[in-house]
Protein backbone atom coordinates (compact mmCIF):
# COMPACT_ATOMS: atom_id res chain seq x y z
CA UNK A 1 -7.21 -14.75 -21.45
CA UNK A 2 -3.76 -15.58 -20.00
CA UNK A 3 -1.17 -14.47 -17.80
CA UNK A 4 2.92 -14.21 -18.00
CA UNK A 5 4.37 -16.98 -16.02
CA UNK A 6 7.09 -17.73 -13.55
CA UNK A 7 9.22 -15.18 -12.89
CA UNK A 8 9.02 -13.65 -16.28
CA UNK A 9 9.13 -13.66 -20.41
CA UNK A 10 10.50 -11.62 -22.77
CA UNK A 11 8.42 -10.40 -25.73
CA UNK A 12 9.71 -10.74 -28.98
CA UNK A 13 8.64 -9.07 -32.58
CA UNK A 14 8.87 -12.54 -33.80
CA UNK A 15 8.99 -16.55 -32.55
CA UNK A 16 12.40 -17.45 -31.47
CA UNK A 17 13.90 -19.77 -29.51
CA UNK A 18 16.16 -18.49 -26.51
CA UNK A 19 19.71 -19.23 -27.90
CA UNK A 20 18.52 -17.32 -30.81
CA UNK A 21 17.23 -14.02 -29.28
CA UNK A 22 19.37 -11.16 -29.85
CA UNK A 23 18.56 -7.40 -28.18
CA UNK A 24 17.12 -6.13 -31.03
CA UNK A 25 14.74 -8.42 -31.11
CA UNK A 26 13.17 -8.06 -27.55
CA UNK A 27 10.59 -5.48 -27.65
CA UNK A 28 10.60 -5.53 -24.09
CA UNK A 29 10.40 -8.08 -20.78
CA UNK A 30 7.08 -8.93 -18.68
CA UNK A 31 6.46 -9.87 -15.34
CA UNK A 32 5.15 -12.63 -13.91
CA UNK A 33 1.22 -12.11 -13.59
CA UNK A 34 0.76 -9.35 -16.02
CA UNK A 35 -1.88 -9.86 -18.44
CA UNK A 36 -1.32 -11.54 -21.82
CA UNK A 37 -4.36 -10.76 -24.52
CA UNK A 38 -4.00 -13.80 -26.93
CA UNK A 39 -3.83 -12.76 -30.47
CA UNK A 40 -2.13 -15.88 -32.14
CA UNK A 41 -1.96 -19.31 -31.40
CA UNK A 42 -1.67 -21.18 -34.79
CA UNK A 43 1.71 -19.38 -36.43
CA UNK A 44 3.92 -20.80 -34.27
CA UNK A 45 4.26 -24.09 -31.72
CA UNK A 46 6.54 -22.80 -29.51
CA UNK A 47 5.39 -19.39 -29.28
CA UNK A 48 1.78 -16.98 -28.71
CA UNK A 49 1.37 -13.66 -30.04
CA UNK A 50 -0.05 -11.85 -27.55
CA UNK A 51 -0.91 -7.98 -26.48
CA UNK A 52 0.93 -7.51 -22.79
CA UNK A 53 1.43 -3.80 -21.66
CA UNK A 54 0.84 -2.09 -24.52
CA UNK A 55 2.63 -4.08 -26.77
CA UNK A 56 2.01 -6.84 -29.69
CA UNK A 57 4.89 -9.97 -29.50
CA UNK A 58 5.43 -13.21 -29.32
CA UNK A 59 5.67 -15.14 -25.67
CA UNK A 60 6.94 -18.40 -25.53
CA UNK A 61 4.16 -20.72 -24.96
CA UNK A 62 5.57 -22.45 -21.64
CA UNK A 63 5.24 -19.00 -20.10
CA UNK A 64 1.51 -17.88 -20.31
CA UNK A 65 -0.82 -19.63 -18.02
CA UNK A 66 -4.25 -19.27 -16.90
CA UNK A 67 -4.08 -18.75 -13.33
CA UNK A 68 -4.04 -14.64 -11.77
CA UNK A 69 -1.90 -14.13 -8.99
CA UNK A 70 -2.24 -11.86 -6.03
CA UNK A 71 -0.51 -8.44 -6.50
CA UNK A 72 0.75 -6.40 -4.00
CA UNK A 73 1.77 -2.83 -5.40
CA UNK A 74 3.50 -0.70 -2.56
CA UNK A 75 3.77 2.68 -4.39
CA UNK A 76 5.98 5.46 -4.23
CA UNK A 77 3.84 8.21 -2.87
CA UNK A 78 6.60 9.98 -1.19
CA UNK A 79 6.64 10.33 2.32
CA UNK A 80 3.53 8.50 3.18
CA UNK A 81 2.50 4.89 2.72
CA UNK A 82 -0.46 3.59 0.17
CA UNK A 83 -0.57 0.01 -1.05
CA UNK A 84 -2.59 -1.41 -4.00
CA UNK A 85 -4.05 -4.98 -4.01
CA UNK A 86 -5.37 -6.76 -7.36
CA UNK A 87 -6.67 -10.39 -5.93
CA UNK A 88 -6.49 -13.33 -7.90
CA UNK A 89 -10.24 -13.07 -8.33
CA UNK A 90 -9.87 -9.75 -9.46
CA UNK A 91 -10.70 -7.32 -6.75
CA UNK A 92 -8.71 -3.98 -6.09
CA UNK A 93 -8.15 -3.04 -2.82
CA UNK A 94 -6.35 0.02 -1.41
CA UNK A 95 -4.34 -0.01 1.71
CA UNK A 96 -3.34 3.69 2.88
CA UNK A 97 -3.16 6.60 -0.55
CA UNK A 98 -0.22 8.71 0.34
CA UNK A 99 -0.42 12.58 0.90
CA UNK A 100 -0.91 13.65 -2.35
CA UNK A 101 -1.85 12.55 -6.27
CA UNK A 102 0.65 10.22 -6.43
CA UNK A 103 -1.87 7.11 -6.10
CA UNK A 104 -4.67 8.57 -8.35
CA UNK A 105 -1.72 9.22 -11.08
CA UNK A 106 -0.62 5.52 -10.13
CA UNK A 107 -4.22 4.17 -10.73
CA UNK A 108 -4.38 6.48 -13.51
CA UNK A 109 -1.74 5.25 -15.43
CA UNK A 110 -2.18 1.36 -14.59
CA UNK A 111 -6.06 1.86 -15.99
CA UNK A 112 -5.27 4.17 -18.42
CA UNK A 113 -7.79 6.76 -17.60
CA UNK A 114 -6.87 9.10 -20.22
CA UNK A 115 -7.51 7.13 -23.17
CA UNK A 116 -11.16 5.77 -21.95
CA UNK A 117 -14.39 6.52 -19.83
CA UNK A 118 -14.15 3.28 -17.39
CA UNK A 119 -14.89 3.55 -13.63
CA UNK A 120 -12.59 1.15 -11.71
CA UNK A 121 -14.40 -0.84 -8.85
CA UNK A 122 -12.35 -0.43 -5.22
CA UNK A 123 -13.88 -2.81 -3.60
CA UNK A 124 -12.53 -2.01 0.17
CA UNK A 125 -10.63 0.66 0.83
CA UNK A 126 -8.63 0.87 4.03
CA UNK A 127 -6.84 4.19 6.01
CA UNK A 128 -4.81 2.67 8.85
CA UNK A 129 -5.44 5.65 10.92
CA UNK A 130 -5.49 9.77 10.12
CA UNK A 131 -2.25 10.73 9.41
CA UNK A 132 -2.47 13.10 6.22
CA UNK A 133 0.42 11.15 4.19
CA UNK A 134 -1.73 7.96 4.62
CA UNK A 135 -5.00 9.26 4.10
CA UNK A 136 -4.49 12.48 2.03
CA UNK A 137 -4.21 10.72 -1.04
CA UNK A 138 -7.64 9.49 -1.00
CA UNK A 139 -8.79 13.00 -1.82
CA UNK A 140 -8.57 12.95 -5.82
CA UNK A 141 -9.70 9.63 -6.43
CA UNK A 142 -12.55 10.32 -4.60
CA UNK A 143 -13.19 13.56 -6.28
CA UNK A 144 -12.32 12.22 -9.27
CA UNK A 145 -15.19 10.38 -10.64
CA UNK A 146 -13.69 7.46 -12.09
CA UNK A 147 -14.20 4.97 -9.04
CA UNK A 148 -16.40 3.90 -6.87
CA UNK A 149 -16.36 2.17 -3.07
CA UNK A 150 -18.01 -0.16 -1.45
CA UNK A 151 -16.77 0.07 2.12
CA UNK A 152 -14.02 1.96 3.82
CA UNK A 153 -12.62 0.28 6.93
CA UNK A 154 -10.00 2.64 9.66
CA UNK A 155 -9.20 2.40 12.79
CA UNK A 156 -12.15 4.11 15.05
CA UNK A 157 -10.35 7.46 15.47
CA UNK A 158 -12.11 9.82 13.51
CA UNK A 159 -10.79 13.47 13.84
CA UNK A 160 -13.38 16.11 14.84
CA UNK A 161 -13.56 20.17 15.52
CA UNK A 162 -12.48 21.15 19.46
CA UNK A 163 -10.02 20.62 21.76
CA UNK A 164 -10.18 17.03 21.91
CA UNK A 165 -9.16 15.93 17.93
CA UNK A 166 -9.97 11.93 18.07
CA UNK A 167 -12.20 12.37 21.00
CA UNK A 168 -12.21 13.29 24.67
CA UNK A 169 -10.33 11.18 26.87
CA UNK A 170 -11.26 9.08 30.00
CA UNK A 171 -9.17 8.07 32.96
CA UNK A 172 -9.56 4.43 34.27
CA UNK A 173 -8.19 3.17 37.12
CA UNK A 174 -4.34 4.59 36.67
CA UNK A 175 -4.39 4.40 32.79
CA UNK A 176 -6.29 6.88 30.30
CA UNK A 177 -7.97 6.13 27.11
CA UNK A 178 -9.75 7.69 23.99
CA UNK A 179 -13.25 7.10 24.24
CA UNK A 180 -16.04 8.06 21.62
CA UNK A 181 -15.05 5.60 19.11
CA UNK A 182 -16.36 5.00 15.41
CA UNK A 183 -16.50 1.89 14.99
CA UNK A 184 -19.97 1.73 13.45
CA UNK A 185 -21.15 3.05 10.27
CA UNK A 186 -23.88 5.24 12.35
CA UNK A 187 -21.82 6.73 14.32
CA UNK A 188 -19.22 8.17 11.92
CA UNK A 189 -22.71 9.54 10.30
CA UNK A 190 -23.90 10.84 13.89
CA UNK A 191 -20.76 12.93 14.11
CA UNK A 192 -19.93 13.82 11.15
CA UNK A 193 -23.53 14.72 9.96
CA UNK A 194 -22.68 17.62 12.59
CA UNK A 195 -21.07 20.53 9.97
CA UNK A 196 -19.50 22.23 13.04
CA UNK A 197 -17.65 18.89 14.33
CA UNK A 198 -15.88 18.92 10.79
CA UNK A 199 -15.12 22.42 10.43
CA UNK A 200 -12.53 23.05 7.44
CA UNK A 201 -10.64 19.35 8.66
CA UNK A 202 -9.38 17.57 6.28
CA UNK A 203 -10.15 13.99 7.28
CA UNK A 204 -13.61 14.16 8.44
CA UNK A 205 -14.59 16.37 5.46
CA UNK A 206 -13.49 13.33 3.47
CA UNK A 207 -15.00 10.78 5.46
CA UNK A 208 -18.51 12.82 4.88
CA UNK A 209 -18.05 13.52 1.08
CA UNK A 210 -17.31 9.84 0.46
CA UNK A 211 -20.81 9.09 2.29
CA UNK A 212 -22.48 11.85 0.61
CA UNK A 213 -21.07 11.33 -3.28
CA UNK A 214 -24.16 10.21 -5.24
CA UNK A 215 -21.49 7.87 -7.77
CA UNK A 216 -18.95 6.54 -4.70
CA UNK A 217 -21.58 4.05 -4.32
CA UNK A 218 -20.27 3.59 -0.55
CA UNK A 219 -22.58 1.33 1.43
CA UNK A 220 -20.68 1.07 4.71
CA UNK A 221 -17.86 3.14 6.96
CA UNK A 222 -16.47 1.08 9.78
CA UNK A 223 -13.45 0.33 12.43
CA UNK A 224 -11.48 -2.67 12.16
CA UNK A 225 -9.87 -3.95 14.76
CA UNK A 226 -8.22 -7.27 16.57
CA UNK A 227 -11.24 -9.98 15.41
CA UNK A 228 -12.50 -7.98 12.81
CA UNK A 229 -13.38 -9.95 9.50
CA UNK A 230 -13.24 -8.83 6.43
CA UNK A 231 -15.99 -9.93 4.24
CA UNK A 232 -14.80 -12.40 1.96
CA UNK A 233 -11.22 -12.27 3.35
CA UNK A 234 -11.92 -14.68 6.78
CA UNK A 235 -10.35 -17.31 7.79
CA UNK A 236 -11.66 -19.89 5.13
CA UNK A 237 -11.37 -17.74 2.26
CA UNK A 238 -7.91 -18.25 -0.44
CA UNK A 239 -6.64 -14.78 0.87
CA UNK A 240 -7.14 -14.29 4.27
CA UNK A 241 -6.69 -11.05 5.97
CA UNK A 242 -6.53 -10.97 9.56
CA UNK A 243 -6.84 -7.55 11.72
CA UNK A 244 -4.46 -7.70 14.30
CA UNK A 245 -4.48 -4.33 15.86
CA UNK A 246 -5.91 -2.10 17.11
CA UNK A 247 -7.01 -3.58 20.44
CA UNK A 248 -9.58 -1.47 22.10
CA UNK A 249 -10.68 -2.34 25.67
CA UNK A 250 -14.19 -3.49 26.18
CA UNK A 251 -14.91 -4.10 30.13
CA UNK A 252 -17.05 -3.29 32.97
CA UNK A 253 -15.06 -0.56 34.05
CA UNK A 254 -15.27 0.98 30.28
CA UNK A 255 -19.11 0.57 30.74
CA UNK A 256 -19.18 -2.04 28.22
CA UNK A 257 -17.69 0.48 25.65
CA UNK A 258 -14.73 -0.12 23.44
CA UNK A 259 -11.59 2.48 24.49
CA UNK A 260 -8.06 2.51 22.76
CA UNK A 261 -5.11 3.67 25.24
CA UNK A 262 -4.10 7.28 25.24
CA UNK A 263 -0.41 6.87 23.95
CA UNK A 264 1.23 10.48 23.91
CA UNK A 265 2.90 12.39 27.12
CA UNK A 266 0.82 15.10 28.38
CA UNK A 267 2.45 18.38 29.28
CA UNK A 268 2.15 20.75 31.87
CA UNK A 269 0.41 23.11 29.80
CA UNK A 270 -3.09 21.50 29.20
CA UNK A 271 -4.02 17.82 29.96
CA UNK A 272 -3.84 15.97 26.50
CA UNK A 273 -1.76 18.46 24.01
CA UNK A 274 -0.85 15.99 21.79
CA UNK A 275 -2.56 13.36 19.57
CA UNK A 276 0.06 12.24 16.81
CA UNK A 277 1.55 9.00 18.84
CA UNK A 278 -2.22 8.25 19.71
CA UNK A 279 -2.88 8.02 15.92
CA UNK A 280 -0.21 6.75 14.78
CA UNK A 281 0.25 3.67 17.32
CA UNK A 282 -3.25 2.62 16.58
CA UNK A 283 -2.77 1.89 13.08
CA UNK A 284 -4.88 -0.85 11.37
CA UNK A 285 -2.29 -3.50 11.48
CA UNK A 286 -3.37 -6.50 8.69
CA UNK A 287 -1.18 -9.84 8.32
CA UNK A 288 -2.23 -11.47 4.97
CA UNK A 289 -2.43 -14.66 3.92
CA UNK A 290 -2.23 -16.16 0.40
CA UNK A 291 -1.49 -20.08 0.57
CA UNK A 292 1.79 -20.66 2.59
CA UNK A 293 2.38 -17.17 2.15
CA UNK A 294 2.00 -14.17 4.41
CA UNK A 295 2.69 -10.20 4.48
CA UNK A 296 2.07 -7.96 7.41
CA UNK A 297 1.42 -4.61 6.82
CA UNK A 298 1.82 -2.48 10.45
CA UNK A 299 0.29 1.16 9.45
CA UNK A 300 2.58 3.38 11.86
CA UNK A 301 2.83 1.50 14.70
CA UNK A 302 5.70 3.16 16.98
CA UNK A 303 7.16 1.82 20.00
CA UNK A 304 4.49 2.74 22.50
CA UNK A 305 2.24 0.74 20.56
CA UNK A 306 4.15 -2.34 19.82
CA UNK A 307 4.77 -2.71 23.64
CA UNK A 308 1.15 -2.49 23.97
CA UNK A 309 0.51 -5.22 21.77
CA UNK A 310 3.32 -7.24 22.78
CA UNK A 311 1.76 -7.33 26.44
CA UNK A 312 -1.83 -8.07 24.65
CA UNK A 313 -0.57 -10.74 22.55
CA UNK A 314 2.31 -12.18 24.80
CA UNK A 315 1.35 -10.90 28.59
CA UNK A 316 4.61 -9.86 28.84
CA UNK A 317 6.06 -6.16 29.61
CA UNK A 318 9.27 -6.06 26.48
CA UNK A 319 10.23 -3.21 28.83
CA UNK A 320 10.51 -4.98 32.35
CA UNK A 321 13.19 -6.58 33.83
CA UNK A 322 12.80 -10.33 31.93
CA UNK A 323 15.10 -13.33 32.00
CA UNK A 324 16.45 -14.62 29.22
CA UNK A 325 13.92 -17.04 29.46
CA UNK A 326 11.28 -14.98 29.68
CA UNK A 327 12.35 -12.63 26.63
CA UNK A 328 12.66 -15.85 24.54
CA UNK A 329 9.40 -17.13 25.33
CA UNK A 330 7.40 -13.86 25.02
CA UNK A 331 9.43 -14.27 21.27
CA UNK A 332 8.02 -17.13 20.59
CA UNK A 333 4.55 -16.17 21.24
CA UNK A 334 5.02 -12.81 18.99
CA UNK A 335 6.27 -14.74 16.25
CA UNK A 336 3.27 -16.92 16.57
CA UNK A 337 1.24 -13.85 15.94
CA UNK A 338 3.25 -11.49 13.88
CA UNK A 339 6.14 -13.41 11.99
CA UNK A 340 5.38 -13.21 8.14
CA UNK A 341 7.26 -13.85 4.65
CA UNK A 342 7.27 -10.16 4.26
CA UNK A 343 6.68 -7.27 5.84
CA UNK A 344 5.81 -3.32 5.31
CA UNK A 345 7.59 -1.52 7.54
CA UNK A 346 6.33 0.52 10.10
CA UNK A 347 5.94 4.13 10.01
CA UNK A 348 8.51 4.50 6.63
CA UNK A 349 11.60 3.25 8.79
CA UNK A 350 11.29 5.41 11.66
CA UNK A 351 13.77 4.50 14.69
CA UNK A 352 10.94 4.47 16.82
CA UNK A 353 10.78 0.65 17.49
CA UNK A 354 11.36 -1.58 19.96
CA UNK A 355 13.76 -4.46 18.99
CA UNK A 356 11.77 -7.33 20.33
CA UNK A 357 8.77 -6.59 18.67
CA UNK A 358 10.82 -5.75 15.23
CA UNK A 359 12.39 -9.76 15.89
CA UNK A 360 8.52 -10.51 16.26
CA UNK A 361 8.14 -10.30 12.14
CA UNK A 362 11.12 -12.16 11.44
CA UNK A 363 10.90 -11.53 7.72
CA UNK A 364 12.39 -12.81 4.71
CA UNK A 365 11.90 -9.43 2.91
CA UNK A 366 10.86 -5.81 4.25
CA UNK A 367 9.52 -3.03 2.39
CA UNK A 368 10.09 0.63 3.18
CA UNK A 369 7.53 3.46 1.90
CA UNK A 370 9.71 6.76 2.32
CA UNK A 371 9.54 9.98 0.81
CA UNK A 372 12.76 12.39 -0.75
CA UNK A 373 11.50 15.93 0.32
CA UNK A 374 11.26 15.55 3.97
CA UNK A 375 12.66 16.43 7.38
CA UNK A 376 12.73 13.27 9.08
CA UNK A 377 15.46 11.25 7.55
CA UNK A 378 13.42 7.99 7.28
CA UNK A 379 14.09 5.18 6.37
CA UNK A 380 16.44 5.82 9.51
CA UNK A 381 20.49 3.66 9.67
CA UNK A 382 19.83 1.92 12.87
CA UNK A 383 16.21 0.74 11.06
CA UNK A 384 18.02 -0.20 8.15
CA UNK A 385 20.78 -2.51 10.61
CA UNK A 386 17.33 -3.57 13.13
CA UNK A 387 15.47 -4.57 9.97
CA UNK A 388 18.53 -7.00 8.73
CA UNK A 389 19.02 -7.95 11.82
CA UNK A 390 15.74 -9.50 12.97
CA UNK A 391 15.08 -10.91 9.62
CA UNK A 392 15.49 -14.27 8.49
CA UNK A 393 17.34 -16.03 5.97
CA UNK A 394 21.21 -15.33 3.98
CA UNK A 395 20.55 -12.82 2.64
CA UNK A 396 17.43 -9.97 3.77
CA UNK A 397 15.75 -8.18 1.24
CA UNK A 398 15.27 -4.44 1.98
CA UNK A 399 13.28 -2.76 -0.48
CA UNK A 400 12.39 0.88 -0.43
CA UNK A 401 10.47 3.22 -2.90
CA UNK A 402 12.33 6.46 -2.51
CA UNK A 403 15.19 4.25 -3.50
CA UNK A 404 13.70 2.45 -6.00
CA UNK A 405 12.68 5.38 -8.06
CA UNK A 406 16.33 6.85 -9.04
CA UNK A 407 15.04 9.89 -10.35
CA UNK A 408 18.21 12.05 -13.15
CA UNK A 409 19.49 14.80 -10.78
CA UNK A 410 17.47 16.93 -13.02
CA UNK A 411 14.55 17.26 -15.53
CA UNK A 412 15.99 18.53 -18.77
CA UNK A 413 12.92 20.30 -20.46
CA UNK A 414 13.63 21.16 -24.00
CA UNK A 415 12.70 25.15 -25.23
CA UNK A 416 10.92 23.76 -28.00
CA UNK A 417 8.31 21.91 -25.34
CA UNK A 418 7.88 25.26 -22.88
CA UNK A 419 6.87 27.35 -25.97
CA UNK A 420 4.54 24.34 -27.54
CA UNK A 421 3.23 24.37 -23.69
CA UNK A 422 2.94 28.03 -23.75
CA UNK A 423 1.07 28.01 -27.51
CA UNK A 424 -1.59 25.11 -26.45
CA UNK A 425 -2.45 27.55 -23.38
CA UNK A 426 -2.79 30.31 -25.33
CA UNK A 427 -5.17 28.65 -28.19
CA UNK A 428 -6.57 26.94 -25.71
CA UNK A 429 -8.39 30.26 -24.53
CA UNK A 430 -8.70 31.81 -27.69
CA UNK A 431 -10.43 29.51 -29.66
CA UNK A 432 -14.14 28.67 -29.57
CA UNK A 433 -13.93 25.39 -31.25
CA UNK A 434 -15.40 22.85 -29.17
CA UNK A 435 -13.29 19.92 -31.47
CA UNK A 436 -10.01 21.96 -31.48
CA UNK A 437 -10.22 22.67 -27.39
CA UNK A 438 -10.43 19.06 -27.15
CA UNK A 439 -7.61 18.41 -28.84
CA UNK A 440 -5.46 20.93 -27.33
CA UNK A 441 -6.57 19.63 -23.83
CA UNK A 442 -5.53 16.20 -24.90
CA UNK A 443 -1.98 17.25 -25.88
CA UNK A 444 -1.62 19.35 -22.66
CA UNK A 445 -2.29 15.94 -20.60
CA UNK A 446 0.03 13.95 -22.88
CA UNK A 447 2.76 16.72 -21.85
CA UNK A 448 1.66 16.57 -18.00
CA UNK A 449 1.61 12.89 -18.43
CA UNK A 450 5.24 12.22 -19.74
CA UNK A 451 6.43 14.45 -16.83
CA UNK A 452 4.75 13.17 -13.80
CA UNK A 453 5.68 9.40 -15.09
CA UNK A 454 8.74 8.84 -13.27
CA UNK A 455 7.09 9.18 -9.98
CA UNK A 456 3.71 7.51 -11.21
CA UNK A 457 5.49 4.52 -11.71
CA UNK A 458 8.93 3.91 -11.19
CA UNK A 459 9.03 4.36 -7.34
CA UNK A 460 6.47 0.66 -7.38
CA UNK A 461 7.76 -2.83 -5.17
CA UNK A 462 5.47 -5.09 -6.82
CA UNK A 463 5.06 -8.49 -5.18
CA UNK A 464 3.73 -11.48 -6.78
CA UNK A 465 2.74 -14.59 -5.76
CA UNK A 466 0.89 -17.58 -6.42
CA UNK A 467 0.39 -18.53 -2.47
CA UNK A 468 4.07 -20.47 -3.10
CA UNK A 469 6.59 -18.57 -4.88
CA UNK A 470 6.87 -14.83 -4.49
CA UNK A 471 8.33 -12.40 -7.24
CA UNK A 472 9.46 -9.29 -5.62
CA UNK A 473 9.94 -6.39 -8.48
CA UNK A 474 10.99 -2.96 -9.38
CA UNK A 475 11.06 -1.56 -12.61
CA UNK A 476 13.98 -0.08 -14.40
CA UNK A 477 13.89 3.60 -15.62
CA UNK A 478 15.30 3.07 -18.93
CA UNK A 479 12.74 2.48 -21.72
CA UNK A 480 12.03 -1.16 -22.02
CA UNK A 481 14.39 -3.07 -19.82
CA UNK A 482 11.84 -4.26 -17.73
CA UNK A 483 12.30 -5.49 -14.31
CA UNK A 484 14.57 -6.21 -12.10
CA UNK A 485 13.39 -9.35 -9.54
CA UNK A 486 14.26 -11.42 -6.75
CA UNK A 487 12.45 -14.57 -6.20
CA UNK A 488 11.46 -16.30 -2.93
CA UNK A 489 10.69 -20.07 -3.18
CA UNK A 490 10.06 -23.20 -1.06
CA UNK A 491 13.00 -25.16 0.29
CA UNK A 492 12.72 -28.50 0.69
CA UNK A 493 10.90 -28.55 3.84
CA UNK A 494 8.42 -26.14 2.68
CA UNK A 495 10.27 -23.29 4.07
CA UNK A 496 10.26 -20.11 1.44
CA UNK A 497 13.74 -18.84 1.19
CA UNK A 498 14.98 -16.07 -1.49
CA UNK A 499 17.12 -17.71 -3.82
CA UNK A 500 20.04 -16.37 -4.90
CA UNK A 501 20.75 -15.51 -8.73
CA UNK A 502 24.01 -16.23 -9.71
């Protein structure tokens, strides 16, 4: 077993040294990290045949080595955010799913699920909170069959039938706060074992099928939030992932139980109408760490919420009347807290931020998960000018996957195709052949599968890293060409900077 090393190799139908390669002979180029099945070693001594990506070639031997990376996959899932995680011990992690089947045709495609019979491990699954084009996505993978879950964390809001959707609200002392939380495995079952409290909702319905599936295999359901660990991701482990938000309060006057602020405006109409700023702002909020390298990944978090935090993390108001003193300071404790390599940007580029906390991250690189067909014009211009703004470095990196995915202005589908299509469908429920249906049901998925592709995979920011370097990559649409990549390495000093390719 090996993997392609740093940044990335091309691989050839036969050994050759560089000056010698022509076109022609690349069959195509791999990325740093991605697997290398070693075929031959004894042909050649400069160069391995190996099997990478569905392919047979030759690698030049300097570029495999034995060590797996951690891989950070922020897919295109439209409007919505989901994030895959391989770590370098293996484990797959998902971070948000999107709205849709955009992740299960992801996962789908990267495991090949058409061509065998395995059942991929997800080994922690996490919804930042229960926004539908975070969480939605969850649906067919879990209905699928072809995975199973060990635990899913979230943030303690768990939607439920009646008037009060995350749960009723408290008043206490001049502020008001959801109480009811889930932040035990028990009590997501206590409510949600309670058919009328789930109705025909979406998200609960999902929660309890996930607890109830017979081959999910889940064995726990619980909140994280600011303190939580993450078993086998603490503070001593290679990759640590720290929970950094939410921040429920736990006090006397709470009666000792946990309560997250109530963050939307109520109107004069009833007392709490709405519940989306609520949800949103208490997104899980994770910063990773991998060696000298760290990623934060904010969920939604709006600007309600980050001045929350920053007066929980800094005890300073962003929004009060500070010296320039003051504002400095209460930056220097953010970025003590919240200032990472890169960053996931919160709530697909939304305008609703506050400009301290956004110089809080101080990034070298930002990814935005955006989607084409919707209303809200994210990722947003003053976002885009914010996000280079606070960031660090000569150059900021802005990634984004609506961008990254430029889809042809139109799908061209030949007449020949539509009536094959239209033949297979209408064999398919003629004939009584048990051999020849499965072979016209294979074909039909081939079709489907060539189709959906573009979005299944092209849309991806990968990010790879050893815990020094980073590789940040997206990969071309034309057959074969690869990648394009930017690199981030240590200065010097130790400081990781992107380095520019000339």
């Amino acid at each position: 077993m090996a993997f392609i090393g740093y940044p990335d190799a091309k691989l050839l139908k036969q050994p050759l040294s560089d000056e010698l390669v022509k076109p022609q002979d690349i069959i195509k180029r791999v990325l740093w990290g991605d697997y290398a099945d070693i075929i031959d070693t004894t042909t050649s001594a400069t160069h391995t045949k190996v099997r990478c990506r569905n392919a047979e070639g030759w690698v030049a031997s300097e570029l495999l080595q034995a060590e797996r990376l951690l891989e950070v996959n922020f897919i295109d899932v439209g409007q919505g955010d989901g994030c895959f995680l391989v770590t370098p011990d293996d484990k797959f992690i998902l971070i948000d799913a999107g709205r849709d089947d955009s992740m299960y045709r992801f996962l789908k495609w990267r495991f090949n699920l058409s061509h065998n019979n395995y059942v991929i491990p997800l080994d922690y699954v996490v919804m930042t909170h229960s926004d539908l084009d975070h969480y939605g996505g969850f649906r067919p993978i879990v209905d699928s069959g072809r995975f199973t879950i060990r635990h899913i964390y979230h943030n303690g809001l768990v939607e439920r039938t009646g008037f009060n959707l995350i749960g009723p609200v408290r008043t206490v002392g001049t502020e008001e706060y959801i109480t009811d939380l889930c932040d035990t495995f028990d009590k997501v079952k206590q409510l949600l074992d309670v058919a009328t409290n789930r109705g025909n909702k979406l998200y609960p319905n999902l929660l309890h099928d996930a607890y109830q599936s017979a081959t999910l295999g889940l064995a726990d359901i619980r909140m994280l939030e600011k303190g939580s660990v993450i078993d086998g991701y603490d503070e001593q482990s290679p990759i640590h992932m720290e929970v950094l938000a939410p921040i429920p309060r736990q006090d006397e006057a709470t009666d000792g139980q946990k309560y997250l602020p109530y963050l939307d405006e109520p109107t004069p109409f009833s007392t709490h109408p709405g519940w989306d700023e609520t949800k949103n702002g208490h997104s899980v909020v994770i910063r990773l760490r991998y060696g000298t390298v760290s990623m934060l990944l904010g969920g939604d978090l709006n600007d309600k919420a980050q001045r929350y935090l920053t007066v929980q993390y800094t005890g300073k108001d962003p929004l009060s009347d500070l010296t320039d003193a003051e504002r400095t300071e209460m930056i220097q404790r953010g970025r003590a807290v919240f200032q990472s390599d890169l960053a996931k940007s919160c709530h697909h580029g939304s305008d609703r931020f506050l400009d301290d906390f956004m110089a809080f991250l101080h990034p070298l690189a930002t990814v935005i998960s955006s989607g084409d067909n919707e209303t809200y014009t994210h990722p947003r211009p003053d976002t885009l000018g914010a996000i280079g703004k606070s960031s660090r470095g000569r150059r900021p990196l802005i990634f984004s996957t609506e961008l990254a995915r430029s889809s042809e202005d139109k799908k061209v589908i030949k007449d020949e195709l539509l009536r094959e299509v239209g033949a297979l469908f209408a064999e398919l429920d003629s004939t009584t052949d048990p051999v020849r249906k499965k072979a016209l049901q294979a074909r039909i998925v081939a079709i489907r599968e060539t189709l959906e592709r573009n979005v299944a995979v092209y849309g991806t920011i990968s990010v790879r890293t050893d815990g020094i370097r980073v590789v940040i990559a997206q990969k071309k649409e034309k057959k074969g060409s690869g990648h394009v990549l930017w690199k981030l390495e240590p200065d010097a000093s130790g400081e990781l900077q992107y380095v520019i390719n000339r």
